[in-house]
Protein backbone atom coordinates (compact mmCIF):
# COMPACT_ATOMS: atom_id res chain seq x y z
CA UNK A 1 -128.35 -17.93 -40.47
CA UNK A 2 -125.00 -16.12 -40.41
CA UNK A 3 -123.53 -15.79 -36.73
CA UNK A 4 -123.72 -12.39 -35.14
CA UNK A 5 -120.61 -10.33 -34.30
CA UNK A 6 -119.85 -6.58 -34.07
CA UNK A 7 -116.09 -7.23 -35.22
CA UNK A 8 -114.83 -9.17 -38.06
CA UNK A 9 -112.42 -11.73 -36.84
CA UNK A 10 -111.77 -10.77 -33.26
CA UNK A 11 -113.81 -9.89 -30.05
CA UNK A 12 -114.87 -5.90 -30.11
CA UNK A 13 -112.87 -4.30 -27.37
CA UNK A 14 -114.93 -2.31 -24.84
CA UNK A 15 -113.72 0.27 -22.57
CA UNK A 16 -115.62 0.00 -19.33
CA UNK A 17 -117.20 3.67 -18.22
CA UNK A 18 -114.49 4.55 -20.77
CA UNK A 19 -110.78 4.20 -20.11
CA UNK A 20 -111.72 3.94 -16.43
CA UNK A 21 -108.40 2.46 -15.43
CA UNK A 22 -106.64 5.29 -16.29
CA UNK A 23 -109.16 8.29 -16.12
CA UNK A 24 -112.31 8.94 -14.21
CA UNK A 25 -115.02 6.85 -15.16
CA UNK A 26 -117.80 7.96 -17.21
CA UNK A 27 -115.69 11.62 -17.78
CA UNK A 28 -115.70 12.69 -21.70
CA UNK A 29 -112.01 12.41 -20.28
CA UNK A 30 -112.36 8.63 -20.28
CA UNK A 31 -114.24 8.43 -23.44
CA UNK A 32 -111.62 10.50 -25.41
CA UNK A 33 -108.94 9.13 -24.11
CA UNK A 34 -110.55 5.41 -24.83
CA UNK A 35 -110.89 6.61 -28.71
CA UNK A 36 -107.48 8.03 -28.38
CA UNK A 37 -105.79 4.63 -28.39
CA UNK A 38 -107.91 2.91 -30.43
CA UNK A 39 -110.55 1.55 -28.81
CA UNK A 40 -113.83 -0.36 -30.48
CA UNK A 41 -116.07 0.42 -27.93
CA UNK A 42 -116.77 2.47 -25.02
CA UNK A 43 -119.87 1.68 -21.90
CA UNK A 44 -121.37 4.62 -20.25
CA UNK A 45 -124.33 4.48 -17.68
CA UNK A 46 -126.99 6.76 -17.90
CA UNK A 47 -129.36 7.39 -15.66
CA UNK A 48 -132.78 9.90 -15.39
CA UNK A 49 -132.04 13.31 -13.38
CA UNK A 50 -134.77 14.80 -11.12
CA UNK A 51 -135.93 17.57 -13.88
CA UNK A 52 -135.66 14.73 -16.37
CA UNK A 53 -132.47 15.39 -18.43
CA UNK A 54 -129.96 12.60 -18.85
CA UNK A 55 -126.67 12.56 -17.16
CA UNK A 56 -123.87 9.58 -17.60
CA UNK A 57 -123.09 7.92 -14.23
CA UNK A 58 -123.20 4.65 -12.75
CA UNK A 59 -124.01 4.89 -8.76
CA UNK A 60 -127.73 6.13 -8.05
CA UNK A 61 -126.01 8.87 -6.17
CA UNK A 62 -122.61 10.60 -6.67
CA UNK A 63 -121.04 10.22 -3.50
CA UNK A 64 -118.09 7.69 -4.71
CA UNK A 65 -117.49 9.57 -7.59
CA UNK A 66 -118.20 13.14 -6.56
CA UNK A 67 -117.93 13.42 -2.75
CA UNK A 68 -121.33 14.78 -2.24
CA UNK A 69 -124.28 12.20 -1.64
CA UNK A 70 -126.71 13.68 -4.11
CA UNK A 71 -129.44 10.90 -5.29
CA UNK A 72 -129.43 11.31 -8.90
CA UNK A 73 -133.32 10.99 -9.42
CA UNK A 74 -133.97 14.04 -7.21
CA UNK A 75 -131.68 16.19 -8.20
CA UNK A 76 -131.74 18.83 -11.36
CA UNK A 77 -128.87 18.22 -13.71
CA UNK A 78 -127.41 21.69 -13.58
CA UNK A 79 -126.83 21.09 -9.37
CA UNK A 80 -125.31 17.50 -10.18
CA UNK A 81 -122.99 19.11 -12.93
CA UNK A 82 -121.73 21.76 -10.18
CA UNK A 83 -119.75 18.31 -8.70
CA UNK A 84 -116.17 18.13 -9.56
CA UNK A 85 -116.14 14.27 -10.89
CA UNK A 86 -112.18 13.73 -11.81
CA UNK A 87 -110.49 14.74 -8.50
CA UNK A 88 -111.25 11.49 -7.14
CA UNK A 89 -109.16 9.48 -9.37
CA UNK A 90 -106.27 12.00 -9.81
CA UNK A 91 -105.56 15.58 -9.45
CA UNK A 92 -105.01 16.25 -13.24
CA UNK A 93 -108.76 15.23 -13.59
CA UNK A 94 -109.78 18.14 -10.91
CA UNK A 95 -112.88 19.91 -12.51
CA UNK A 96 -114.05 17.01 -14.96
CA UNK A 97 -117.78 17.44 -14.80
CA UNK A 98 -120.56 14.63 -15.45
CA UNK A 99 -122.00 14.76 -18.72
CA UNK A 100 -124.72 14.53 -20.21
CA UNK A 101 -125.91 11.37 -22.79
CA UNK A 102 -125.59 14.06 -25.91
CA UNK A 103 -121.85 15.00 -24.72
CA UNK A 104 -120.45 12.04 -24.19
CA UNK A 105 -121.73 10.77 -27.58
CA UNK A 106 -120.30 13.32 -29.33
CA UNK A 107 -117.33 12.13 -28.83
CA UNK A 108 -117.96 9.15 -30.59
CA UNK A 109 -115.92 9.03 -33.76
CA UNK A 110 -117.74 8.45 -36.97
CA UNK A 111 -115.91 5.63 -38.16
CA UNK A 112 -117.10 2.27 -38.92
CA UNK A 113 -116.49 -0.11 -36.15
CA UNK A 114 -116.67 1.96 -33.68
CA UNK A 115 -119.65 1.89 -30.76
CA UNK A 116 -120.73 2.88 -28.12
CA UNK A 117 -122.51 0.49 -25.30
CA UNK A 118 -125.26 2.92 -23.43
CA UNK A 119 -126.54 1.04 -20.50
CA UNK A 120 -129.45 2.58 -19.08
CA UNK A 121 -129.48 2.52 -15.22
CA UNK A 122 -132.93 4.07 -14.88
CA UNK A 123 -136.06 2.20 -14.72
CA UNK A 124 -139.18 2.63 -17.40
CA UNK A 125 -139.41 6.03 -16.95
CA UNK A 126 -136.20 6.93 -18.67
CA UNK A 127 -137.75 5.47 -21.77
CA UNK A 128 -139.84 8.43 -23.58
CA UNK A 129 -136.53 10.96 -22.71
CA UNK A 130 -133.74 8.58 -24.23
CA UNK A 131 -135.55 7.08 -26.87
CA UNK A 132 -136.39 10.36 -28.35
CA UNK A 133 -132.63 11.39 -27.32
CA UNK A 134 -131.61 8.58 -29.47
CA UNK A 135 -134.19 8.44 -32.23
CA UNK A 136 -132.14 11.29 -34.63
CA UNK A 137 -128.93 8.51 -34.19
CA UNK A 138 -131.04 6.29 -36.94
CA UNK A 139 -128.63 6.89 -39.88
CA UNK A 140 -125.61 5.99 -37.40
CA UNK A 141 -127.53 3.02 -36.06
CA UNK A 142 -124.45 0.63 -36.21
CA UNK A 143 -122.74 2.24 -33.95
CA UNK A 144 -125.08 2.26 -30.96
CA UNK A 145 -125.76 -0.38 -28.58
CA UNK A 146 -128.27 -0.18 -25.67
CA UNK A 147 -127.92 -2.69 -22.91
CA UNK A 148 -129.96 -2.85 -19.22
CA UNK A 149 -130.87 -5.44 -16.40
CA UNK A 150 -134.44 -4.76 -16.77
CA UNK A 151 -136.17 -6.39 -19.10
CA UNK A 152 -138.92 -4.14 -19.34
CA UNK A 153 -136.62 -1.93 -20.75
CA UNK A 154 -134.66 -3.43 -22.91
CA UNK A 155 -137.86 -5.01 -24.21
CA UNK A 156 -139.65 -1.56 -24.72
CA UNK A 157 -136.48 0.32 -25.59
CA UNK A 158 -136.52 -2.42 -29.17
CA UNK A 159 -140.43 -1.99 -29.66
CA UNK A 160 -139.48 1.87 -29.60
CA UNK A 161 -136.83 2.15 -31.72
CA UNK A 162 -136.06 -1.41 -33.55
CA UNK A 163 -133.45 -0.47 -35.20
CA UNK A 164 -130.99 -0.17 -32.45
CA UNK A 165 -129.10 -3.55 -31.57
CA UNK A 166 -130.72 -4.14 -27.57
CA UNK A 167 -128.38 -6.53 -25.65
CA UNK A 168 -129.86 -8.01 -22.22
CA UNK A 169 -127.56 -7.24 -19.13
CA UNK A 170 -127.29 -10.33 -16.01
CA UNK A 171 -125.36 -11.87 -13.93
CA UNK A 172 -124.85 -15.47 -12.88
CA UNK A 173 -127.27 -15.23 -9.99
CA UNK A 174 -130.29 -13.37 -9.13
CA UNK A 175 -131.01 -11.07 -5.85
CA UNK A 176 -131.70 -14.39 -4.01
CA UNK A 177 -127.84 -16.21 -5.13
CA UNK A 178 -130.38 -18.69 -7.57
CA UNK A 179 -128.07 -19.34 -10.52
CA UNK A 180 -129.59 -18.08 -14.09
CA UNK A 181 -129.81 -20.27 -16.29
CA UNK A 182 -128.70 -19.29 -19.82
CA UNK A 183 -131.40 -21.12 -22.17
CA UNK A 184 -133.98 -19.06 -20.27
CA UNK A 185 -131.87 -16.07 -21.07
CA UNK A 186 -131.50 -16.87 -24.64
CA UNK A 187 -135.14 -17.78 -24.60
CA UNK A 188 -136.57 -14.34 -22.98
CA UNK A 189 -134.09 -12.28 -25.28
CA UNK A 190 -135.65 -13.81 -28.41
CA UNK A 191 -139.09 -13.42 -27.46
CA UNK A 192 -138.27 -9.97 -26.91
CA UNK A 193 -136.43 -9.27 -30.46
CA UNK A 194 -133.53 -8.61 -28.89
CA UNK A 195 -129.94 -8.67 -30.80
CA UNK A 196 -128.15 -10.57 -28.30
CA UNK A 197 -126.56 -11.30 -24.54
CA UNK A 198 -123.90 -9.48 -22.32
CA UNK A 199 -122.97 -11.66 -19.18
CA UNK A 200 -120.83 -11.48 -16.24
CA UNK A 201 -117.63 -13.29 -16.60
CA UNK A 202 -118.84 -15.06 -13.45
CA UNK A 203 -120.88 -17.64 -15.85
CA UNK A 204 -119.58 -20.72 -16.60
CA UNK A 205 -118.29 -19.67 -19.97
CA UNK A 206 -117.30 -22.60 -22.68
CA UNK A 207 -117.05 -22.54 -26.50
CA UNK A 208 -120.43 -24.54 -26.24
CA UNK A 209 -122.56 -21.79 -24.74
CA UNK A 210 -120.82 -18.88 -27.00
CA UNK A 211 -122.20 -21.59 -29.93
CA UNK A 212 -125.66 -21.93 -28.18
CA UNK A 213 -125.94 -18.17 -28.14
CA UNK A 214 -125.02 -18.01 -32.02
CA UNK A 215 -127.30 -20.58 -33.01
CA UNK A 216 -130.50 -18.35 -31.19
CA UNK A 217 -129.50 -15.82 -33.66
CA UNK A 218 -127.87 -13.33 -31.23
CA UNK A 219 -124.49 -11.92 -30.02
CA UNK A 220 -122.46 -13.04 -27.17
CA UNK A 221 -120.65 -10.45 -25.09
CA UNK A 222 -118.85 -10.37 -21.61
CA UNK A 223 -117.93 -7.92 -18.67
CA UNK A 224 -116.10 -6.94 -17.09
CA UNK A 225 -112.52 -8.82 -17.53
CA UNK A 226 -109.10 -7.01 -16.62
CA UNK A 227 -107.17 -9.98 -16.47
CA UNK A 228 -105.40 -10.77 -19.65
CA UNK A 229 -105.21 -14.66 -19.52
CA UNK A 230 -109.01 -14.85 -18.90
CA UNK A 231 -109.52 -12.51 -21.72
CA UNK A 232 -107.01 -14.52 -24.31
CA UNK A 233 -109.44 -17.67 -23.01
CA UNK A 234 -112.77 -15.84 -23.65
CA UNK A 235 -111.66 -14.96 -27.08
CA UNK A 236 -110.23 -18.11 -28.08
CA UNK A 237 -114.54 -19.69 -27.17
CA UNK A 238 -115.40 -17.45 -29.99
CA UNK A 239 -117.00 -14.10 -27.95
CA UNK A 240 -118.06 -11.18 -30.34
CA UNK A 241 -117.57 -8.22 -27.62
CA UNK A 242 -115.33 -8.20 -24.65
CA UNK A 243 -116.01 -5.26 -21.49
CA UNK A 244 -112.80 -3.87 -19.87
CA UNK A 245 -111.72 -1.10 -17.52
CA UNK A 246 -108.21 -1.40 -19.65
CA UNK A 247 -108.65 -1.62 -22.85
CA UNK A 248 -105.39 -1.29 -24.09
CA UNK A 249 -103.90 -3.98 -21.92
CA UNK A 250 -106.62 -6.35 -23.38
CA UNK A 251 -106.00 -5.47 -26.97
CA UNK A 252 -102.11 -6.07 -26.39
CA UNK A 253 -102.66 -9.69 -25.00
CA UNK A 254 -105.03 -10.41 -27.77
CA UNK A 255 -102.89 -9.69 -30.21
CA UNK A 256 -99.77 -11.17 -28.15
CA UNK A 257 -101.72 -14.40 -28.64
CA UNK A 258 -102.99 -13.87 -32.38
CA UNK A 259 -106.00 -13.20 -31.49
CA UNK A 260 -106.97 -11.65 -34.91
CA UNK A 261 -107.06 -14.98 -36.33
CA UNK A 262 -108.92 -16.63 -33.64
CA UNK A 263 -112.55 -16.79 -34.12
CA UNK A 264 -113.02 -18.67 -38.18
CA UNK A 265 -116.49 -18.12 -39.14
């Protein structure tokens, strides 16, 4: 069985809610500018709006981002796009708007390579409204990536459409601090069909657990790392997709340490 990767050579670069060090996260501003410099990848949240359209934003209300405590669920899309999203993170942002799922993919480029990670924030009822939001993406399949938490979703969102790649979100510990164990991951993701794993840095990451990922048949990815060392470390163990609010400062320490020559397989 040939490992899984999404990059030939080196960890795929993704930029977290876009370039979110630099612009306002999960803006087509952060997206654009994340293609702009070359990035692999960009992450966007999306979550379900009250009158069931589907809007890009992390927090299950926009008060950090926006101002205004609006719960995201309850609330039509056209009222949630009346918040200015960009003044928060600098005044040259004043007026960026949250977008929808359809906007901030079209901004993808159509080149080879390039993806976008869609993590869906929403429970089981997002799933009839993105799935047939993605289902016309088919012929561009390699360039989409759906990861979530819940497993019910990521498990459905495969069954649905099976030709996506479905990565399964965690952490290192549940709700209750209980450590999670990473052969029950890898175990779970298989039974499910799914293409793979994206982890918190937070787990005990060694060249032997990227290898006992590969061996299960399925991709090995980690968020969210902004410290360069620590990335130049998680490449050298042989990850296929690295998660980072600065994705240019990552790419320049990889390939201050050679990183393009890293990973031989």
């Amino acid at each position: 069985m040939p490992t899984p990767s999404f990059a030939q050579g080196s960890p795929l670069i993704v930029a977290h809610r876009g370039y979110s060090a630099k612009a306002p996260e999960n803006t087509v501003a952060a997206f654009e500018l994340a293609w702009s410099h070359d990035t692999g990848g960009c992450e966007l949240d999306v979550r379900l709006t009250g009158d069931d359209q589907l809007v890009v934003i992390h927090d299950a209300d926009t008060k950090r981002t926006g101002g205004t405590r609006l719960e995201v669920a309850k609330v039509p899309l056209a009222e949630l796009r009346e918040i200015d999203a960009g003044s928060w993170k600098a005044p040259e942002y004043a007026g960026e708007r949250l977008p929808t799922l359809a906007e901030a993919l079209a901004t993808l480029p159509e080149q080879a390579g390039k993806r976008f990670f869609i993590e869906i924030k929403s429970g089981v009822e997002i799933l009839p409204v993105i799935c047939a939001e993605l289902a016309p993406w088919q012929q561009r399949a390699q360039q989409l990536v759906v990861i979530a938490f819940d497993k019910k979703v990521t498990a459905e969102v495969k069954r649905a459409l099976p030709w996506l790649t479905v990565l399964q979100l965690s952490s290192a510990r549940d709700k209750l601090r209980r450590s999670i164990q990473v052969e029950d991951l890898i175990t779970e993701a298989c039974a499910a069909g799914l293409d793979g794993l994206n982890l918190s840095r937070d787990f005990d990451w060694t060249a032997a657990m990227v290898e006992q990922i590969h061996a299960a048949g399925l991709t090995a990815s980690v968020w969210t790392v902004n410290d360069p060392e620590e990335a130049v470390k998680l490449a050298r163990i042989g990850l296929d997709a690295i998660t980072t609010d600065d994705p240019v400062l990552i790419r320049q320490a990889l390939e201050a340490a050679g990183e393009s020559s890293l990973k031989s397989r």
